[in-house]
N, C-alpha and C. Protein backbone atom coordinates (compact mmCIF):
# COMPACT_ATOMS: atom_id res chain seq x y z
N UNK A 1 19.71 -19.06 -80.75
CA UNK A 1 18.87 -20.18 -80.35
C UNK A 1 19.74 -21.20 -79.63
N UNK A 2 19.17 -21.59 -78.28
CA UNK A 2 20.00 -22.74 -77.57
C UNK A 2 19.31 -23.89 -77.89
N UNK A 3 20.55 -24.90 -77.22
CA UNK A 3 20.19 -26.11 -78.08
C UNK A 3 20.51 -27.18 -76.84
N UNK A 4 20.19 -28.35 -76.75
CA UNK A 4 20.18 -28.78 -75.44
C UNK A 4 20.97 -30.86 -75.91
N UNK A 5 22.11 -30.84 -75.56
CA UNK A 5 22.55 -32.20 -76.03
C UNK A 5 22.97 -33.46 -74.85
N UNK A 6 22.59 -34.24 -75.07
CA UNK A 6 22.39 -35.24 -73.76
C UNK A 6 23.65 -36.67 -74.15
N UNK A 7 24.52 -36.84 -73.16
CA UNK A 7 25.43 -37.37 -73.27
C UNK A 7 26.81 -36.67 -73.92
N UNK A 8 26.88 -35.35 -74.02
CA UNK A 8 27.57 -34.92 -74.71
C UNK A 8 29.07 -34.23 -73.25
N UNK A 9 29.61 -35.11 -72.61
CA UNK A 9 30.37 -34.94 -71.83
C UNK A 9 31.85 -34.18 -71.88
N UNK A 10 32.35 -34.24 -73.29
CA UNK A 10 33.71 -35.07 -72.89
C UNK A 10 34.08 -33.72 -74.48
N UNK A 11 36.04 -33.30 -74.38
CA UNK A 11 35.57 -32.11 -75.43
C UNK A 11 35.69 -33.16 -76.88
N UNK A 12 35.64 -33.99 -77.10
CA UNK A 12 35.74 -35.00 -78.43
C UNK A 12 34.33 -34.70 -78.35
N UNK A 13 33.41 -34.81 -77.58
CA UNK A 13 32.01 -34.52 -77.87
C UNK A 13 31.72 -33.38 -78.79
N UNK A 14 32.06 -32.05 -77.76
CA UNK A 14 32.01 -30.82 -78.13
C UNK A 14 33.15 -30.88 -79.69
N UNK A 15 33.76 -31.20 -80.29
CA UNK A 15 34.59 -31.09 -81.64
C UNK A 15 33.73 -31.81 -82.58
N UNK A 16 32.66 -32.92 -82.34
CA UNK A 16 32.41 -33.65 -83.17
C UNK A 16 30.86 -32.45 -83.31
N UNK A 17 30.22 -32.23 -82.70
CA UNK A 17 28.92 -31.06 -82.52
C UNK A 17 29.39 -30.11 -83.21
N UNK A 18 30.52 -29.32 -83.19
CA UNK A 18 31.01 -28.25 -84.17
C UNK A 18 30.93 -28.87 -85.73
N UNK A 19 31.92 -30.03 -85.76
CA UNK A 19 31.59 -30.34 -87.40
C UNK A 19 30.34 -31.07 -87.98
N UNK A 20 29.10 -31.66 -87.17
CA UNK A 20 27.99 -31.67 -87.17
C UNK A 20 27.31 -30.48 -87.64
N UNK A 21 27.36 -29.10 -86.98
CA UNK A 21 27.00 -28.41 -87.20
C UNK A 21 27.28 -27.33 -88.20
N UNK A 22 28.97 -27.61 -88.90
CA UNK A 22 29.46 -26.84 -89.94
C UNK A 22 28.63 -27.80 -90.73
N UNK A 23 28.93 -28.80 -91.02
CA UNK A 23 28.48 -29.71 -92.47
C UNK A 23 26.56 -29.17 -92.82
N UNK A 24 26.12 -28.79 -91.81
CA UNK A 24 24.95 -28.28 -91.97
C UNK A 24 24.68 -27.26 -92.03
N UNK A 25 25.80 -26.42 -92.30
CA UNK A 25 25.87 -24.80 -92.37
C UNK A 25 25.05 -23.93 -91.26
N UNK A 26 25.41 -24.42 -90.09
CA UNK A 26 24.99 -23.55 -88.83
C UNK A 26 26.02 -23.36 -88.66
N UNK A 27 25.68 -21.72 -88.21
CA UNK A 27 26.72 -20.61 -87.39
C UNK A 27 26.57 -21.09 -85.53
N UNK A 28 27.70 -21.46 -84.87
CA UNK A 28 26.88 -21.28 -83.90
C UNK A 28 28.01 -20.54 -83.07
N UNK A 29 27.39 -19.78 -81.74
CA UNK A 29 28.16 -18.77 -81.05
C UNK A 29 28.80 -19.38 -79.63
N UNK A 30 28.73 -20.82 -79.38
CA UNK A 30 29.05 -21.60 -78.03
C UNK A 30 28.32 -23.03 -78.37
N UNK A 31 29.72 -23.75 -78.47
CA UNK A 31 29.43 -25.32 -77.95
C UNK A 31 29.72 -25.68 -76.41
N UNK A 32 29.29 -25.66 -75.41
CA UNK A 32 29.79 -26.27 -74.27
C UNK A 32 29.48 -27.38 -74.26
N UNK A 33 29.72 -27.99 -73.09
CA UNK A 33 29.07 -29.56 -72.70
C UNK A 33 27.57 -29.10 -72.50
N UNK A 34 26.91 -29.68 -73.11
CA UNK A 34 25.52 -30.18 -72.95
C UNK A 34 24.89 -28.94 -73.91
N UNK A 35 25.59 -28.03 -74.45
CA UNK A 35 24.61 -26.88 -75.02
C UNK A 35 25.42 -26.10 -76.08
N UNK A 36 24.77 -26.00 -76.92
CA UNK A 36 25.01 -25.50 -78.03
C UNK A 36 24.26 -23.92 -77.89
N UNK A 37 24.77 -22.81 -78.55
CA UNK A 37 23.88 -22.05 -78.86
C UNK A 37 24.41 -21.09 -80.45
N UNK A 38 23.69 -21.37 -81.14
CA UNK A 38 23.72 -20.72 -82.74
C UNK A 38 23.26 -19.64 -83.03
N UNK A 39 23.39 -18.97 -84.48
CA UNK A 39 23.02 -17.77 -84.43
C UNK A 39 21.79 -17.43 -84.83
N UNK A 40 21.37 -18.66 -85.60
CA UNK A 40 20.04 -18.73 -86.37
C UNK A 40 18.91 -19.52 -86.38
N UNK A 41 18.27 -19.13 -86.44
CA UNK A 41 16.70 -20.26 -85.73
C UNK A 41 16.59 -21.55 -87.27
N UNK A 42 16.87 -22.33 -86.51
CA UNK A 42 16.36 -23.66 -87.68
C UNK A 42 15.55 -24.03 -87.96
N UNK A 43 15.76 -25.03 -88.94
CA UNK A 43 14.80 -25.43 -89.72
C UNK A 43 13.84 -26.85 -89.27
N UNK A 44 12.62 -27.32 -89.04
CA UNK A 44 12.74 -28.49 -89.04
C UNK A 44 13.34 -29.34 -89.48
N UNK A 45 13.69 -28.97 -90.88
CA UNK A 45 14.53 -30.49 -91.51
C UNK A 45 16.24 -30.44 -90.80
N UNK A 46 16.52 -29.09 -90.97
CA UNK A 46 18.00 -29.04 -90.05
C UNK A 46 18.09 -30.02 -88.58
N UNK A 47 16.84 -29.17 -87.84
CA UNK A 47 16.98 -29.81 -86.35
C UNK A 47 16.63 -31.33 -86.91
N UNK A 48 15.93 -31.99 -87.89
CA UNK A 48 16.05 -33.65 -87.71
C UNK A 48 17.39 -34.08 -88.01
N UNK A 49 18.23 -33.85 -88.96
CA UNK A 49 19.06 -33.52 -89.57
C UNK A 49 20.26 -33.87 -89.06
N UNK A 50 19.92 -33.10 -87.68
CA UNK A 50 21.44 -32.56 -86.79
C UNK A 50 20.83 -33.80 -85.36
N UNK A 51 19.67 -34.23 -84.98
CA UNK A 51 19.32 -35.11 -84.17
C UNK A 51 19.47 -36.66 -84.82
N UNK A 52 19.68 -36.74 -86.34
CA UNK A 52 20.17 -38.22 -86.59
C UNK A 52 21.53 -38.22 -86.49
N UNK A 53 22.04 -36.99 -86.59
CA UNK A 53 23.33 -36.99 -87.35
C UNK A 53 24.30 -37.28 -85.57
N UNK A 54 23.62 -36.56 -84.87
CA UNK A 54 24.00 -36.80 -83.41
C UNK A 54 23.90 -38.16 -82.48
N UNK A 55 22.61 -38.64 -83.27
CA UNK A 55 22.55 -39.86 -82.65
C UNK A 55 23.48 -41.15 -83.49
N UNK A 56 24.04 -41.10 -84.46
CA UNK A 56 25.12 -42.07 -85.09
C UNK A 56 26.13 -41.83 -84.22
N UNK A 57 26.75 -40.60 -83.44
CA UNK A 57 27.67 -40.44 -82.15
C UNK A 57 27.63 -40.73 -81.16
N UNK A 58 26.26 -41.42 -80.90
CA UNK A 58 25.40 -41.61 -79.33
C UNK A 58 25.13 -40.49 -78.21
N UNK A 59 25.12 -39.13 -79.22
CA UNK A 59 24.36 -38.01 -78.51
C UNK A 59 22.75 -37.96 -78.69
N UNK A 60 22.14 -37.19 -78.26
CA UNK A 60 20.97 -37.08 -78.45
C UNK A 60 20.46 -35.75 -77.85
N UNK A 61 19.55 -35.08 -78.96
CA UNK A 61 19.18 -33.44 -79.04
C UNK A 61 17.78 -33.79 -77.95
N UNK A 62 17.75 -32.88 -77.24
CA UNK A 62 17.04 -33.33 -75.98
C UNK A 62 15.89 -31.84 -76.82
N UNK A 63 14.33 -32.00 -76.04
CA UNK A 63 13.13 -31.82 -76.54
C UNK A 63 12.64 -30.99 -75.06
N UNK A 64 12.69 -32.25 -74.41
CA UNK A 64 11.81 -32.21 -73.06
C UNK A 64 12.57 -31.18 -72.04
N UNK A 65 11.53 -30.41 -71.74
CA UNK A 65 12.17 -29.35 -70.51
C UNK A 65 12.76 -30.11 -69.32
N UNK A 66 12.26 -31.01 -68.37
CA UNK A 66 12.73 -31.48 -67.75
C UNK A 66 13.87 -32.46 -67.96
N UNK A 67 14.35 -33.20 -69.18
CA UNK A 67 15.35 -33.66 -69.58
C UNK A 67 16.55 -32.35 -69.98
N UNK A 68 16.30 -31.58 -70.31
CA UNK A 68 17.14 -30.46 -70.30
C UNK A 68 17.72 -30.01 -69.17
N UNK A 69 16.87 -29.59 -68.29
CA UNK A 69 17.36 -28.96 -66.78
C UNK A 69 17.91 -30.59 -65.95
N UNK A 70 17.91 -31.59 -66.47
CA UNK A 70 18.98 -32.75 -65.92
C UNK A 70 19.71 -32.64 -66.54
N UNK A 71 19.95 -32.63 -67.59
CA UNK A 71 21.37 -32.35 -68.51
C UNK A 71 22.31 -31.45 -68.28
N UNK A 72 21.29 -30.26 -67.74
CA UNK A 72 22.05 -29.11 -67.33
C UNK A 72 22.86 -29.21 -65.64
N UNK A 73 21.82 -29.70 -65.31
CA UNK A 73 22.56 -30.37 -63.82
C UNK A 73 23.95 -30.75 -63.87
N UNK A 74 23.43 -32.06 -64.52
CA UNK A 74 24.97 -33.24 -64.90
C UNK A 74 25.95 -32.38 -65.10
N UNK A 75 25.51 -31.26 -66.26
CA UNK A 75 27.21 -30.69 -66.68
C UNK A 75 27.58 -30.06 -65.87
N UNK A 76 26.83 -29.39 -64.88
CA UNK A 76 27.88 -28.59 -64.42
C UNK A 76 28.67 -29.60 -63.00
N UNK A 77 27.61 -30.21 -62.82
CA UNK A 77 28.44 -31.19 -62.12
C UNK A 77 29.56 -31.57 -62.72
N UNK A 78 29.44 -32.55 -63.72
CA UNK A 78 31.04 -33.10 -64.26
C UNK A 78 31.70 -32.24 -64.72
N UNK A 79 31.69 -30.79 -64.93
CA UNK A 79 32.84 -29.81 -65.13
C UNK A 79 33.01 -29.45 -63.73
N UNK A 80 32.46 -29.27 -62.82
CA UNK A 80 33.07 -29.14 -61.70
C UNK A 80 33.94 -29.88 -60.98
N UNK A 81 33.53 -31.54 -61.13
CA UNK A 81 34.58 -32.01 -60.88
C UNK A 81 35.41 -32.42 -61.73
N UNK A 82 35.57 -32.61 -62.88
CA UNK A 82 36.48 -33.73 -63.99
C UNK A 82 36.93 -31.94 -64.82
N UNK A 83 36.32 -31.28 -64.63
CA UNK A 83 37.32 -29.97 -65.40
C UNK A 83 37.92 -28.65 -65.04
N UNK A 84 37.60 -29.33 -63.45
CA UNK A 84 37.96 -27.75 -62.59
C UNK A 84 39.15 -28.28 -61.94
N UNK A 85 40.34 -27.25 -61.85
CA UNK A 85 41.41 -27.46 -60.74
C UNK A 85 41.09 -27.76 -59.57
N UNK A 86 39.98 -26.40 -59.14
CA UNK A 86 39.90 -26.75 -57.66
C UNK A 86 38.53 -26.62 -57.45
N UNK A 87 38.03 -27.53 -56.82
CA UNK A 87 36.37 -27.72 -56.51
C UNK A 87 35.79 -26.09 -55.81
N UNK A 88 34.71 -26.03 -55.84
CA UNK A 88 33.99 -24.60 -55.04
C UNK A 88 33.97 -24.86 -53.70
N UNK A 89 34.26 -23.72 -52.68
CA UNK A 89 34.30 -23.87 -51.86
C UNK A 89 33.13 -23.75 -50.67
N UNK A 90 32.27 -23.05 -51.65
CA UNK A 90 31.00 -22.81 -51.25
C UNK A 90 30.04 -24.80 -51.14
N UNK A 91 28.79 -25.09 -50.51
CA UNK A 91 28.37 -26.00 -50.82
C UNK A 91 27.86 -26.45 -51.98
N UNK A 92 28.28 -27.80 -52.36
CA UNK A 92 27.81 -27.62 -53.82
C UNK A 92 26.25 -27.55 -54.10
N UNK A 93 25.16 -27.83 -53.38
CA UNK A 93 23.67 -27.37 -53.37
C UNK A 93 23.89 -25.70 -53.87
N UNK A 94 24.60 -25.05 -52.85
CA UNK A 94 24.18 -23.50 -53.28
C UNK A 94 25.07 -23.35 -54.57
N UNK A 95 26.49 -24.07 -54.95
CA UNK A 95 27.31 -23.78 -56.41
C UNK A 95 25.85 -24.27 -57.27
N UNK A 96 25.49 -25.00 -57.52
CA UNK A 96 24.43 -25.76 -58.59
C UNK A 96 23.70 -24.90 -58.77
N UNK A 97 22.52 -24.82 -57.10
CA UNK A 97 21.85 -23.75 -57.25
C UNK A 97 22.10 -22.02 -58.18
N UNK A 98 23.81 -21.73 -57.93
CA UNK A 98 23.71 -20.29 -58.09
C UNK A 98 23.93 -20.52 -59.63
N UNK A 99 24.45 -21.76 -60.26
CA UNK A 99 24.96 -21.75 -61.51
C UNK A 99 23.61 -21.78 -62.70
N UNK A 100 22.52 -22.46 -62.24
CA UNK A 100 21.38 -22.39 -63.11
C UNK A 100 20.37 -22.21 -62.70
N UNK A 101 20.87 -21.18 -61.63
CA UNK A 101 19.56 -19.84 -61.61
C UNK A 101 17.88 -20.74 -60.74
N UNK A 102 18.16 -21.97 -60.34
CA UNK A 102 16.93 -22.13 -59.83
C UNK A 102 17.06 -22.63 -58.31
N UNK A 103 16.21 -22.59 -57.27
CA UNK A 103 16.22 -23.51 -55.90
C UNK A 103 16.64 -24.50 -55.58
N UNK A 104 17.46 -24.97 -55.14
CA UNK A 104 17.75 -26.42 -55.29
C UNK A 104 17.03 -27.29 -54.66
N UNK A 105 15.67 -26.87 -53.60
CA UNK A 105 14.90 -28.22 -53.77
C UNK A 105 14.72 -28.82 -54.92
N UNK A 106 14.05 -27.86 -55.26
CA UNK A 106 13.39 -28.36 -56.87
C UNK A 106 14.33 -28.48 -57.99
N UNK A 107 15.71 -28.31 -57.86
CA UNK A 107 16.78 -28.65 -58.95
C UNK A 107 17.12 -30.36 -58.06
N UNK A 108 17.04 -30.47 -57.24
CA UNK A 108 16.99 -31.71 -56.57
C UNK A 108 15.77 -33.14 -56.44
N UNK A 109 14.74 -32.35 -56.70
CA UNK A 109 13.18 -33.29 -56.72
C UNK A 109 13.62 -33.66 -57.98
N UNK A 110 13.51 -32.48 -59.11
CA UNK A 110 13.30 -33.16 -60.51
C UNK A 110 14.58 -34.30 -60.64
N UNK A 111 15.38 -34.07 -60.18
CA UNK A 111 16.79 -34.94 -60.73
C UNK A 111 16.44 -36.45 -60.14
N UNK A 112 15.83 -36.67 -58.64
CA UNK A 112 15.45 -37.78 -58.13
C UNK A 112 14.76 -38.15 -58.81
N UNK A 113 13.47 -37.38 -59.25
CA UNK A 113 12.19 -38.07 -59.59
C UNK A 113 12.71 -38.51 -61.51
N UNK A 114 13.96 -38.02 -62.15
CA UNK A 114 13.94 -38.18 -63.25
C UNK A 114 14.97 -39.19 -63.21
N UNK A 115 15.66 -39.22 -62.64
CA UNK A 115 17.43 -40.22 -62.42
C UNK A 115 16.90 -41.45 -61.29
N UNK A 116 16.29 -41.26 -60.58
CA UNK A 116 15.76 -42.75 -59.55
C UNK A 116 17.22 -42.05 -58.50
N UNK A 117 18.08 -41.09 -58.46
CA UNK A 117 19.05 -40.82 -57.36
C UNK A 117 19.13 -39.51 -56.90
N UNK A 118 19.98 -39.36 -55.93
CA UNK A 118 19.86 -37.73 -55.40
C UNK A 118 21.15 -37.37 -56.33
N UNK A 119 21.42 -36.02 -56.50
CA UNK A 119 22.28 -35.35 -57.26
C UNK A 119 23.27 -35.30 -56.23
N UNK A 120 23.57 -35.62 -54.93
CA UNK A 120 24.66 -36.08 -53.76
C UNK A 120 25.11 -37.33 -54.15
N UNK A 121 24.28 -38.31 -54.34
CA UNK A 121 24.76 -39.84 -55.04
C UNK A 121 25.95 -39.68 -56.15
N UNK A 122 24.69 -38.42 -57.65
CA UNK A 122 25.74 -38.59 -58.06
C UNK A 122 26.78 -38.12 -58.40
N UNK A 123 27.15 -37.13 -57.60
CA UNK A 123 28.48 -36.27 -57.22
C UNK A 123 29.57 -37.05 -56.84
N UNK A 124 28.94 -38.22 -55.38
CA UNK A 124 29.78 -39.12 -55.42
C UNK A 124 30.47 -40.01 -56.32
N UNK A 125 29.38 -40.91 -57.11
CA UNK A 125 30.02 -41.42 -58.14
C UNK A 125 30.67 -40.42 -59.48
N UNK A 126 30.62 -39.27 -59.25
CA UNK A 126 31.86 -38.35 -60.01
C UNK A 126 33.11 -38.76 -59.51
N UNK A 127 32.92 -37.74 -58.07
CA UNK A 127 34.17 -37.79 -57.04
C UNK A 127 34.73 -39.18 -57.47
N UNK A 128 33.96 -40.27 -57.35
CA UNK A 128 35.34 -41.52 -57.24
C UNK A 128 35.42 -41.97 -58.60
N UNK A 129 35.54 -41.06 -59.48
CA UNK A 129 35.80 -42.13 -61.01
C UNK A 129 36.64 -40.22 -61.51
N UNK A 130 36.62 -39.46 -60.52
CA UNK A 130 38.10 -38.50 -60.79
C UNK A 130 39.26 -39.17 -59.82
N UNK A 131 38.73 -39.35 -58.73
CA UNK A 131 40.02 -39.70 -57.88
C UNK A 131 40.55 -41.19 -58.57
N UNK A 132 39.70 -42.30 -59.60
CA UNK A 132 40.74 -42.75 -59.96
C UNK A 132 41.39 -42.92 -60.98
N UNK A 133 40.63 -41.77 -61.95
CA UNK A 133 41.21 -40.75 -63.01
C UNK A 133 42.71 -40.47 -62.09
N UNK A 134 42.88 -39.43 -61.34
CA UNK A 134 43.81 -39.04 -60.28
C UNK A 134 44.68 -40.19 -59.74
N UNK A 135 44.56 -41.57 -59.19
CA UNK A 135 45.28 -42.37 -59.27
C UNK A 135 45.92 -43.12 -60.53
N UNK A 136 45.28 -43.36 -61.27
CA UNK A 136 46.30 -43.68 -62.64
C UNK A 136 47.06 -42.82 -63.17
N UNK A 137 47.00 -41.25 -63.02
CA UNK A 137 48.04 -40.42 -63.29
C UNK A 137 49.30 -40.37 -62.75
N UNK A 138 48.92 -41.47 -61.35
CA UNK A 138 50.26 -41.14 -60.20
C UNK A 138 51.07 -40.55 -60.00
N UNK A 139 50.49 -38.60 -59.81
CA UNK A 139 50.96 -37.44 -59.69
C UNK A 139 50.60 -37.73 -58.45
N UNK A 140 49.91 -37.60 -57.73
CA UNK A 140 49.23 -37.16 -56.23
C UNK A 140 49.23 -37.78 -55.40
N UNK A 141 49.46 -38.19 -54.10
CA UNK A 141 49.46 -38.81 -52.89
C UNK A 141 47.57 -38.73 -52.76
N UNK A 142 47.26 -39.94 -51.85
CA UNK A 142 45.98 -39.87 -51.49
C UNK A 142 45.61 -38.57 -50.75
N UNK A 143 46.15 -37.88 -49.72
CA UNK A 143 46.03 -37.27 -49.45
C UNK A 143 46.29 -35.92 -49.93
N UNK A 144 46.95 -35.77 -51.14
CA UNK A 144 46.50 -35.03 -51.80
C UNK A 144 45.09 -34.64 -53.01
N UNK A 145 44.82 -36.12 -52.92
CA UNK A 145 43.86 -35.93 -53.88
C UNK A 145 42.42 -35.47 -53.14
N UNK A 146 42.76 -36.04 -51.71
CA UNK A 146 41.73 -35.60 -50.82
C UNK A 146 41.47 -34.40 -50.59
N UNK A 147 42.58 -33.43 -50.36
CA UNK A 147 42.49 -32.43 -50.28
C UNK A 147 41.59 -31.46 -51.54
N UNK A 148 42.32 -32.31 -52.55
CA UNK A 148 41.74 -30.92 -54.12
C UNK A 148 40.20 -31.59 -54.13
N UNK A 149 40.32 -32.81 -53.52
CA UNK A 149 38.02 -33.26 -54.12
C UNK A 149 37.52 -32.98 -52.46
N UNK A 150 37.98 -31.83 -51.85
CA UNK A 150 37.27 -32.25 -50.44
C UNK A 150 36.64 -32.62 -49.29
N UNK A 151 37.62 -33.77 -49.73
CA UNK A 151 37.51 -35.09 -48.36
C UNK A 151 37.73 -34.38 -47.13
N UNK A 152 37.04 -34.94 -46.16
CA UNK A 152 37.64 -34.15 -44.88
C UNK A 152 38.80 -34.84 -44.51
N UNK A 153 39.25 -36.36 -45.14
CA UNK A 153 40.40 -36.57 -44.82
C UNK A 153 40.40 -37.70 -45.73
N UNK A 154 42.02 -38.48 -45.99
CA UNK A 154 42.32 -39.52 -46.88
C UNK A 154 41.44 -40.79 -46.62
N UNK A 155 41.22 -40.81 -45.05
CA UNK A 155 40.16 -42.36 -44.51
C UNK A 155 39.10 -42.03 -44.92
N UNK A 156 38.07 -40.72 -44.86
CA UNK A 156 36.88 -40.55 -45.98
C UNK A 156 36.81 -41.11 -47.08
N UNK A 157 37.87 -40.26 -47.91
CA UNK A 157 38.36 -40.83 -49.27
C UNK A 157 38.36 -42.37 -49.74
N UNK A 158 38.89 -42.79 -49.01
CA UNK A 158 39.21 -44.69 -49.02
C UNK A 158 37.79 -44.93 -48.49
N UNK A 159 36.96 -44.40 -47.67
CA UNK A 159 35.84 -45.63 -47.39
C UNK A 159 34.88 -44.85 -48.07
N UNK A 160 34.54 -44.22 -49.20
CA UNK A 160 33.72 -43.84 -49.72
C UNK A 160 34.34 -44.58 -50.70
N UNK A 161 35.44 -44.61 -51.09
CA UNK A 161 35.84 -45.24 -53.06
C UNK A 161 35.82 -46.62 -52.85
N UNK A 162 36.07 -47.72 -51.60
CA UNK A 162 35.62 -49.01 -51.31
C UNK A 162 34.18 -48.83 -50.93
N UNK A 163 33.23 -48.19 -50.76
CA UNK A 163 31.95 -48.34 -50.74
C UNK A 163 31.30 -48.61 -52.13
N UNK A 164 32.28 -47.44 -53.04
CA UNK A 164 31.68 -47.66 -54.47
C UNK A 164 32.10 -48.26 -55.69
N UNK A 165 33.47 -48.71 -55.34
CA UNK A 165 34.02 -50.03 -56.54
C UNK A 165 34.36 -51.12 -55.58
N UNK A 166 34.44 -51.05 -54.30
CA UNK A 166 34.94 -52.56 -54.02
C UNK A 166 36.01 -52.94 -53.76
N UNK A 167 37.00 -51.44 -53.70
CA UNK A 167 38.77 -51.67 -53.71
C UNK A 167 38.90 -50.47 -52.65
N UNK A 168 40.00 -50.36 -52.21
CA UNK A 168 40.82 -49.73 -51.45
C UNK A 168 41.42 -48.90 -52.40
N UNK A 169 41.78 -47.68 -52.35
CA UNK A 169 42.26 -47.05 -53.30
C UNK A 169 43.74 -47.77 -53.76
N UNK A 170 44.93 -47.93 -52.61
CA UNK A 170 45.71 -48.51 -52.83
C UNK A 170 45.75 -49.89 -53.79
N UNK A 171 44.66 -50.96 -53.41
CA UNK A 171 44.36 -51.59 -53.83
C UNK A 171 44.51 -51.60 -56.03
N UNK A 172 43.46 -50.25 -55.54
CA UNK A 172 43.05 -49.94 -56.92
C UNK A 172 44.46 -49.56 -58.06
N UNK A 173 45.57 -48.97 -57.27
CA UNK A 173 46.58 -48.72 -57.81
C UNK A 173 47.35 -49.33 -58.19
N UNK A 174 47.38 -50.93 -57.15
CA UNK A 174 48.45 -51.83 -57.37
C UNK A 174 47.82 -52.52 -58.71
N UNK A 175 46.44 -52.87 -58.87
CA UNK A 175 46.01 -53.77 -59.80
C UNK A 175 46.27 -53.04 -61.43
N UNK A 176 46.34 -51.95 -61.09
CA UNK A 176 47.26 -50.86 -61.98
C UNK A 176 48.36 -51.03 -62.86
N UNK A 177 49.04 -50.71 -61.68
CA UNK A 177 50.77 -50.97 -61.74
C UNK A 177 50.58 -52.26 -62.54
N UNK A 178 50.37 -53.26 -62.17
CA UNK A 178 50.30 -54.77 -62.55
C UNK A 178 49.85 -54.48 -63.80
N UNK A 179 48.53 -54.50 -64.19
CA UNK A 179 48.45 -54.06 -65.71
C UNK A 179 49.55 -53.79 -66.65
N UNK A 180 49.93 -53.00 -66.06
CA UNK A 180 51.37 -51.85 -66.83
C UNK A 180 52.28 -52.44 -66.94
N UNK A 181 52.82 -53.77 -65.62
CA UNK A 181 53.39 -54.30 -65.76
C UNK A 181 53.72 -55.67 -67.20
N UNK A 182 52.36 -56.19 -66.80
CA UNK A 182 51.85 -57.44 -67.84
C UNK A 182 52.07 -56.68 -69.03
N UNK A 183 51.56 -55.45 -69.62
CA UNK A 183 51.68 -54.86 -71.10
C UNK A 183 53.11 -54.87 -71.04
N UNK A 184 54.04 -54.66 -70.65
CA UNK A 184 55.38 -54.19 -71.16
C UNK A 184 55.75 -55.62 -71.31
N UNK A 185 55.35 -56.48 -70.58
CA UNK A 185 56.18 -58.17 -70.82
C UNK A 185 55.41 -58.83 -71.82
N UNK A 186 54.49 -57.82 -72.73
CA UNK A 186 54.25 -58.49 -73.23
C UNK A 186 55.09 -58.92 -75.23
């Protein structure tokens, strides 16, 4: 039986859903981001059970078909970008599309008509909250980071991430550094 979990991003998510689900004596055969799947069909009182017990974490056991197939969206979005080495090279409409099996008009209508945005919006706001994941690591040159989230070039990069926080990437680095700085004097 699959199971469908909303906000569940990050693998502290996925560790806390496993012992959620031991303490309630479910077997289950796959925690990923956003989905669980177990071995055994539950109980009503289990599934309330495991939906309070989720929501004291600020997850929440999703019901609604169309809240599911957004959930399912999201993840593979944010594992594509925040958990993959290297992005697909294919477009990501047809990666989405081929990953959950449906059209992407209509993996695209529902997401607008359920999110108020296009699933391009929010790819973008992925893209620029890895690249400055990627700048606080200060492994990578801009232009390298352009390359692995494919930018067609580093000036893309910079006027898409000042379109959407307001900084220059550089910018974004120095106010950084400074941080880092102020903590150590302190």
């Amino acid at each position: 039986m699959k199971l469908y979990i909303k906000y569940m991003v990050s693998l502290r998510c996925k560790m806390m859903v496993k012992e959620e689900l031991k303490k309630l004596g479910l077997n289950y055969v796959i925690v990923d981001l956003g989905m669980i799947e177990i071995l055994e069909d539950i109980t009503e009182e289990q599934r309330a059970q495991l939906s309070k017990n989720l929501l004291k974490s600020g997850l929440e056991l999703l019901e609604n078909k169309k809240s599911i197939l957004i959930e399912k969206i999201k993840n593979v979005i944010t594992e594509m970008i925040h958990y993959s080495d290297v992005l697909p090279k294919v477009n990501y409409s047809d990666y989405i599309s081929e990953k959950l099996g449906y059209d992407y008009t209509y993996l695209a209508n529902t997401f607008s008509e359920v999110k108020g945005m296009t699933i391009q919006q929010f790819i973008i706001i992925h893209k620029i909250e890895r690249v400055k994941e990627l700048i606080l690591y200060d492994e990578l040159s801009l232009a390298e980071i352009s390359y692995r989230l494919h930018y067609s070039s580093p000036a893309h990069l910079s006027n898409q991430f000042k379109k959407i926080t307001g900084l220059t990437p550089s910018f974004y680095k120095k106010m950084k550094q400074k941080r880092d700085k102020n903590l150590e004097n302190m």
